[in-house]
Structures are given as C-alpha cells and as structure tokens.
Protein backbone atom coordinates (compact mmCIF):
# COMPACT_ATOMS: atom_id res chain seq x y z
CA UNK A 1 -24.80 13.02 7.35
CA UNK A 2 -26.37 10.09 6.00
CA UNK A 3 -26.08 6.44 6.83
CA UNK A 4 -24.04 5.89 3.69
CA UNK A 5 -22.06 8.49 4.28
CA UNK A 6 -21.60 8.02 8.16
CA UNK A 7 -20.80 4.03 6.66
CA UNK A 8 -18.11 5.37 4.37
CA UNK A 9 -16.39 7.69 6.94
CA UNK A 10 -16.13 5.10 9.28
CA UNK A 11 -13.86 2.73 6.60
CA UNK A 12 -11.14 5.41 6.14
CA UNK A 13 -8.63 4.29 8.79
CA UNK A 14 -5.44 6.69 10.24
CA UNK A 15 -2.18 5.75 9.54
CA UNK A 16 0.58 8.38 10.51
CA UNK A 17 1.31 12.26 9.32
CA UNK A 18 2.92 12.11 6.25
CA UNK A 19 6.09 13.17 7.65
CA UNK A 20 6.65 10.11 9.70
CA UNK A 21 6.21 7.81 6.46
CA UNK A 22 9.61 7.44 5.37
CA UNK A 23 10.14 8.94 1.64
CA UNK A 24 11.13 5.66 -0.23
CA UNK A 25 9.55 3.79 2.46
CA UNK A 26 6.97 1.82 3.59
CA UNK A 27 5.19 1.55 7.11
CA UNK A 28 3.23 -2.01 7.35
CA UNK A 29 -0.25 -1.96 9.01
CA UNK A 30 -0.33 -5.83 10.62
CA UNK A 31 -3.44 -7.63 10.21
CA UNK A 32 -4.00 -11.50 11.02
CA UNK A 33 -4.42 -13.85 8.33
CA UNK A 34 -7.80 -14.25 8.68
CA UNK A 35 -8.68 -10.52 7.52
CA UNK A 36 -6.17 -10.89 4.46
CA UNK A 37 -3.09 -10.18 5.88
CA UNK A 38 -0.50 -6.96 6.09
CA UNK A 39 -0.77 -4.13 4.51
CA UNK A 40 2.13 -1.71 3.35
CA UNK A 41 1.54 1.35 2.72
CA UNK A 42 4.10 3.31 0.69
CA UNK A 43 5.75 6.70 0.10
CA UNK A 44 7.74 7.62 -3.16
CA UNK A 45 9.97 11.15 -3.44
CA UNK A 46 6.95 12.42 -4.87
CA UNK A 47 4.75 12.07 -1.98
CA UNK A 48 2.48 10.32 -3.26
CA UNK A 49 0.63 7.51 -1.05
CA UNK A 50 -0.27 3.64 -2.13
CA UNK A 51 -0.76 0.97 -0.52
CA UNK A 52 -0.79 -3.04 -1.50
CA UNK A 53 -1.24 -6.05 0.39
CA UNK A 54 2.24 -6.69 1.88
CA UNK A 55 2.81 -9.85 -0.53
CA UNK A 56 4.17 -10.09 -3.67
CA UNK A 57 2.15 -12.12 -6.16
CA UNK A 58 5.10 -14.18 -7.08
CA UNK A 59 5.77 -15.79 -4.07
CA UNK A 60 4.63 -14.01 -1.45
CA UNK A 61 7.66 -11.79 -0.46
CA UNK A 62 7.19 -8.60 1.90
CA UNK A 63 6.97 -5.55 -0.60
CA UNK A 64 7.77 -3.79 2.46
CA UNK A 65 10.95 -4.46 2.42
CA UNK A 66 10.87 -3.64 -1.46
CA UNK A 67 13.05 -0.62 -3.20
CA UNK A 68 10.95 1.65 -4.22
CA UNK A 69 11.44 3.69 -7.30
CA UNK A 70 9.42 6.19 -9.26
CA UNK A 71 5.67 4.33 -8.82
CA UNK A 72 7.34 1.02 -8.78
CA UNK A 73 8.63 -0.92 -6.35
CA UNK A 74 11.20 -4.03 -6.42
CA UNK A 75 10.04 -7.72 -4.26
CA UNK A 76 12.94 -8.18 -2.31
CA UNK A 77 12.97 -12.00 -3.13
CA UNK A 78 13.29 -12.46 -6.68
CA UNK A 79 13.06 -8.59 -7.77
CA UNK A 80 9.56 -8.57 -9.58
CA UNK A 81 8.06 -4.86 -10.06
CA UNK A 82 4.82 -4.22 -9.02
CA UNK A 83 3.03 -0.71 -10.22
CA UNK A 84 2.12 0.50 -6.43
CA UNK A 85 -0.91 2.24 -8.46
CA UNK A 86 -2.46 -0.68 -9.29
CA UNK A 87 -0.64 -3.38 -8.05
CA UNK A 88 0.17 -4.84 -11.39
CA UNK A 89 3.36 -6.97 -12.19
CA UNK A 90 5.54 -5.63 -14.79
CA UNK A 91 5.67 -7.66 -17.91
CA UNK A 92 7.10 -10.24 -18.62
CA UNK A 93 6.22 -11.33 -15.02
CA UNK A 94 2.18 -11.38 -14.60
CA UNK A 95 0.26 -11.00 -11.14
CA UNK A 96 -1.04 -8.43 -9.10
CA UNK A 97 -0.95 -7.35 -5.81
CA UNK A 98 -4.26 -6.11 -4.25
CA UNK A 99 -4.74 -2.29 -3.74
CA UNK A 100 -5.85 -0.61 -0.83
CA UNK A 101 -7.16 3.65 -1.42
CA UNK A 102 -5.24 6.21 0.43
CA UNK A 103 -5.99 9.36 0.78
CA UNK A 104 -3.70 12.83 2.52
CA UNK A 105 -5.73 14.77 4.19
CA UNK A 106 -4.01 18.02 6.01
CA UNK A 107 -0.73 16.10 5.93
CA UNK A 108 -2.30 12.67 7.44
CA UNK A 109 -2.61 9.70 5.82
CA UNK A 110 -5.33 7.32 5.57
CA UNK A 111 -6.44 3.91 4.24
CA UNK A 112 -9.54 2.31 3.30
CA UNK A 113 -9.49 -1.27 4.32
CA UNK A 114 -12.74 -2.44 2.93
C-alpha cells in the first residue's frame, strides 16, 4: 500500500454495525469545539448512511434530535429541512450543514472526518 493510500485508510473512522444505528435515527459522534464540533450520523428506512455536523445552519439546533424522513430531516427548533445528502436547506430557508462521507462496509459503518 502506498503512503497515500495508507493516509486515506487511516481517515475512515468506525462508528457501529449498521444494526445498532437506529432506522430513523441518528447516533452523535462528540467532538470538542475546537475540532468543529458533533457529528450525527444518520439512518433513513432505506438504509442509507449520512452524516452532517450536528448543527443546524439556522440556529444551531441538534439535527440529532431531528425527524427524519425520506433523505430529509426536520431541526427540532424551528423545523428547517436539511437534505442529509448534501446538507442543503430546503428553500425558502437557505444554509447548509457540512457533510461528512460514510461508507457500509460488511454491515459497519464508517465516517471520514477529514
């Protein structure tokens, strides 16, 4: 393996199997302030994996503690959308979230914190 390689392996982090993500759910990796804060990492009733910085663009509300619905989930303070593919508000409302990649691999998630 080369450097590079060796370099990216070592970014993709363990989270949890996939089963112990809750479907509809989050699970919050806690970071301090200083390295950009929490991180919530999200399961729809697809399956499919995202994760955003745990703070809604608005004003800062845990998107943790969002609904989740299709590849959307609702801030729990003031009930902005945010795409959990790309952390985008949904217009009207403007912002975005910051994204994180995730990957599955063998039923065990992962995240790339930069």
């Amino acid at each position: 393996m080369t450097m590079s390689a060796i370099e990216t392996a070592m970014r993709w982090r363990y989270v949890c199997k996939l089963d112990e993500l809750p479907v509809l759910g989050a699970r919050v990796i806690e970071r301090s302030r200083e390295a950009g804060g929490n991180v919530a990492v999200f399961r729809n009733d697809q399956d499919a994996v995202f994760a955003l910085l745990d703070k809604c663009p608005h004003k800062g509300g845990p998107l943790s503690q969002g609904i989740i619905f299709g590849e959307r989930v609702a801030c729990p303070l003031h009930n902005w959308t945010i795409e959990l593919k790309s952390g985008e508000a949904v217009a009207p409302d403007q912002g975005c979230a910051q994204r994180f990649p995730v990957k599955v691999d063998a039923g065990e998630v992962f995240i790339n914190l930069g």
